[in-house]
Protein backbone atom coordinates (compact mmCIF):
# COMPACT_ATOMS: atom_id res chain seq x y z
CA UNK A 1 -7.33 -24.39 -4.05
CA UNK A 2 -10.10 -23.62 -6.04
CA UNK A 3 -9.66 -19.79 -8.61
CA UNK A 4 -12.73 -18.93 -10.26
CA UNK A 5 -13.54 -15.55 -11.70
CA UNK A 6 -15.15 -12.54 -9.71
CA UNK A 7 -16.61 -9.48 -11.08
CA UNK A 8 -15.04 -6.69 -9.46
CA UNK A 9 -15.54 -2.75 -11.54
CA UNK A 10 -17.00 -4.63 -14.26
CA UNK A 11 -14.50 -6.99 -14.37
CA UNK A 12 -13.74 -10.60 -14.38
CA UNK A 13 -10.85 -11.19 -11.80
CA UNK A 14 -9.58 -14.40 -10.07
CA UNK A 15 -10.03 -15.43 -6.34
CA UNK A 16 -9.67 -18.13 -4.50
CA UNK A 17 -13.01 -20.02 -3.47
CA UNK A 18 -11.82 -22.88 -1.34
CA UNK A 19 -9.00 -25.05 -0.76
CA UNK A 20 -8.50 -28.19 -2.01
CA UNK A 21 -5.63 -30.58 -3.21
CA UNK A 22 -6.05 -29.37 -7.28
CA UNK A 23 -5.51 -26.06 -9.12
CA UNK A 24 -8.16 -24.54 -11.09
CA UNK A 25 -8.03 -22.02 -12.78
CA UNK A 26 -8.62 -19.91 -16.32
CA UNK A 27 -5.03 -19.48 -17.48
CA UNK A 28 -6.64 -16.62 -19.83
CA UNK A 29 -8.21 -14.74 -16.81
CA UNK A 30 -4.92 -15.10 -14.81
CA UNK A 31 -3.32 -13.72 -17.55
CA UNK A 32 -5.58 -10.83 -17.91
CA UNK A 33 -4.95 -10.70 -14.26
CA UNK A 34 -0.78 -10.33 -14.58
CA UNK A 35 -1.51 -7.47 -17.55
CA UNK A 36 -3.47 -5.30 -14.96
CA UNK A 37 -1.52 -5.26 -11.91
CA UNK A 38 1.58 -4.72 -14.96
CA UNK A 39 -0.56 -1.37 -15.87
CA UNK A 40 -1.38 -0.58 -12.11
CA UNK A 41 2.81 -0.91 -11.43
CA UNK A 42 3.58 0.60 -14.42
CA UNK A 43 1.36 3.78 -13.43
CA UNK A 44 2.55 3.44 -10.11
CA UNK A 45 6.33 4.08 -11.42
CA UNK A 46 5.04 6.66 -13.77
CA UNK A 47 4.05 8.75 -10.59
CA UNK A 48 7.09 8.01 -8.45
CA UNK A 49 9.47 8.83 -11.31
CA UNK A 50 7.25 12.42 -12.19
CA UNK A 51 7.12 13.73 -8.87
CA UNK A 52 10.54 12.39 -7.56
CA UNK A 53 12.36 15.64 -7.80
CA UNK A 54 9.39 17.68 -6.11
CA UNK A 55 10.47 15.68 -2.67
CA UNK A 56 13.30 17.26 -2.10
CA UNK A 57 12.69 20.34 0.67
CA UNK A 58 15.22 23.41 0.04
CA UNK A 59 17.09 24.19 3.40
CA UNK A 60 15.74 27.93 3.86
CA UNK A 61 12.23 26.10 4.52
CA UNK A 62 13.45 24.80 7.87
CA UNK A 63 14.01 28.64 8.91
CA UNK A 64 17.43 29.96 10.40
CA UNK A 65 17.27 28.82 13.72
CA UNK A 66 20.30 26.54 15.12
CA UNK A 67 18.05 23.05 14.64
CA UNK A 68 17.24 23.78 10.85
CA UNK A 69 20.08 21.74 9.94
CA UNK A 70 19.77 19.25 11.80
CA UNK A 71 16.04 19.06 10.52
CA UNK A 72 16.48 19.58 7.04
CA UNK A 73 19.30 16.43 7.03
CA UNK A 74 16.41 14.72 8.66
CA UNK A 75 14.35 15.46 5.90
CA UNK A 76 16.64 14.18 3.44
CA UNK A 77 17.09 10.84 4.99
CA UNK A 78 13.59 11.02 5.10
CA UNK A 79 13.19 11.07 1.47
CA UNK A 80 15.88 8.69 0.48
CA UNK A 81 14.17 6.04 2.95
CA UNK A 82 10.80 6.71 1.40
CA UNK A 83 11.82 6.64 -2.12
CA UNK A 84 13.61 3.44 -0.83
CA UNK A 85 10.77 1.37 0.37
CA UNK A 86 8.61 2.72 -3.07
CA UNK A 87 11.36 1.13 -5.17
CA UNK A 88 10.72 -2.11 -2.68
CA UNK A 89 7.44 -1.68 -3.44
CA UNK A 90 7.80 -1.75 -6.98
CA UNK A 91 10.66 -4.38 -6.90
CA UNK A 92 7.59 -6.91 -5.00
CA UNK A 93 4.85 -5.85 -7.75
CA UNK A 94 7.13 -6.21 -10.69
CA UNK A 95 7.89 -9.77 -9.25
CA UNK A 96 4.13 -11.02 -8.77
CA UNK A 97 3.91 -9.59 -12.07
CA UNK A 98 6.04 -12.28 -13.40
CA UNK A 99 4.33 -14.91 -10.93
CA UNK A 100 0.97 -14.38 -12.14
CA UNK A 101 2.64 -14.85 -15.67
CA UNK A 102 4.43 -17.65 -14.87
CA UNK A 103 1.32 -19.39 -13.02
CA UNK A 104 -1.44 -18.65 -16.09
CA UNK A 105 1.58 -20.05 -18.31
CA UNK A 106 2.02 -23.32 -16.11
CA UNK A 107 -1.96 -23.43 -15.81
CA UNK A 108 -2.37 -23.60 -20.04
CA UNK A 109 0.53 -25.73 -20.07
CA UNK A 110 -1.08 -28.65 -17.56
CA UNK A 111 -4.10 -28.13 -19.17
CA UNK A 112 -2.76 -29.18 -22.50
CA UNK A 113 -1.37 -32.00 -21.04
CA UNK A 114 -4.19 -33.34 -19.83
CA UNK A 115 -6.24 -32.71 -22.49
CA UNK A 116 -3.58 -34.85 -24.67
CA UNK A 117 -3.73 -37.94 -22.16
CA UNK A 118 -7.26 -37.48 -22.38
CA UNK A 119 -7.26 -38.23 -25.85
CA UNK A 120 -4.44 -40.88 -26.00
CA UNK A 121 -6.72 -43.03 -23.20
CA UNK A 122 -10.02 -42.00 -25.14
């Protein structure tokens, strides 16, 4: 597999070109990678966490009719499941994250390597 760098909004971003049997690819521009999807999550927690408490629907809004309970508990599971899979969500981002980290880190790191045998053999 093949990365090489994209523009994308004016900016440089990996993608994969082609499969192959190697790995390249700019540790530096995965990196730069990891730190925007860690702004993107972190913005994406920012707005789950400041609207959180506006989810909740008071019981009067369901009216007074014999269902409204049943609805408004409906509701409420409703919002615990969605606030649920959005901590999922962030659980999965948080994680590649850390991949993408991991990845630019093992990238420099066989890079290095090579570059020493290179000059050992040289």
């Amino acid at each position: 597999m093949i990365v090489k760098d994209h523009e994308r909004d004016g900016r440089a971003v990996p993608r994969i070109v082609a499969m192959t049997d190697e790995l390249s690819a700019d540790p530096v521009t995965l990196a730069r990678f990891a730190r925007e999807v860690l702004v993107a999550t972190t913005a994406f927690t920012d707005a789950i966490d400041d609207t959180r408490d506006g989810w909740s629907v008071p019981a009067a809004a369901f009216g007074d009719t014999s269902a409204a309970p049943a609805v408004a508990a409906a509701a409420e599971v409703l919002r615990d499941e969605t606030i649920a899979r959005l901590s999922d969500v962030q659980d999965v981002l948080t994680t590649d994250v850390e991949s993408l980290y991991q990845v630019a880190f093992a990238v420099q790191s066989a890079e290095e390597a090579n570059t020493a045998r290179l000059k050992e053999v040289g």
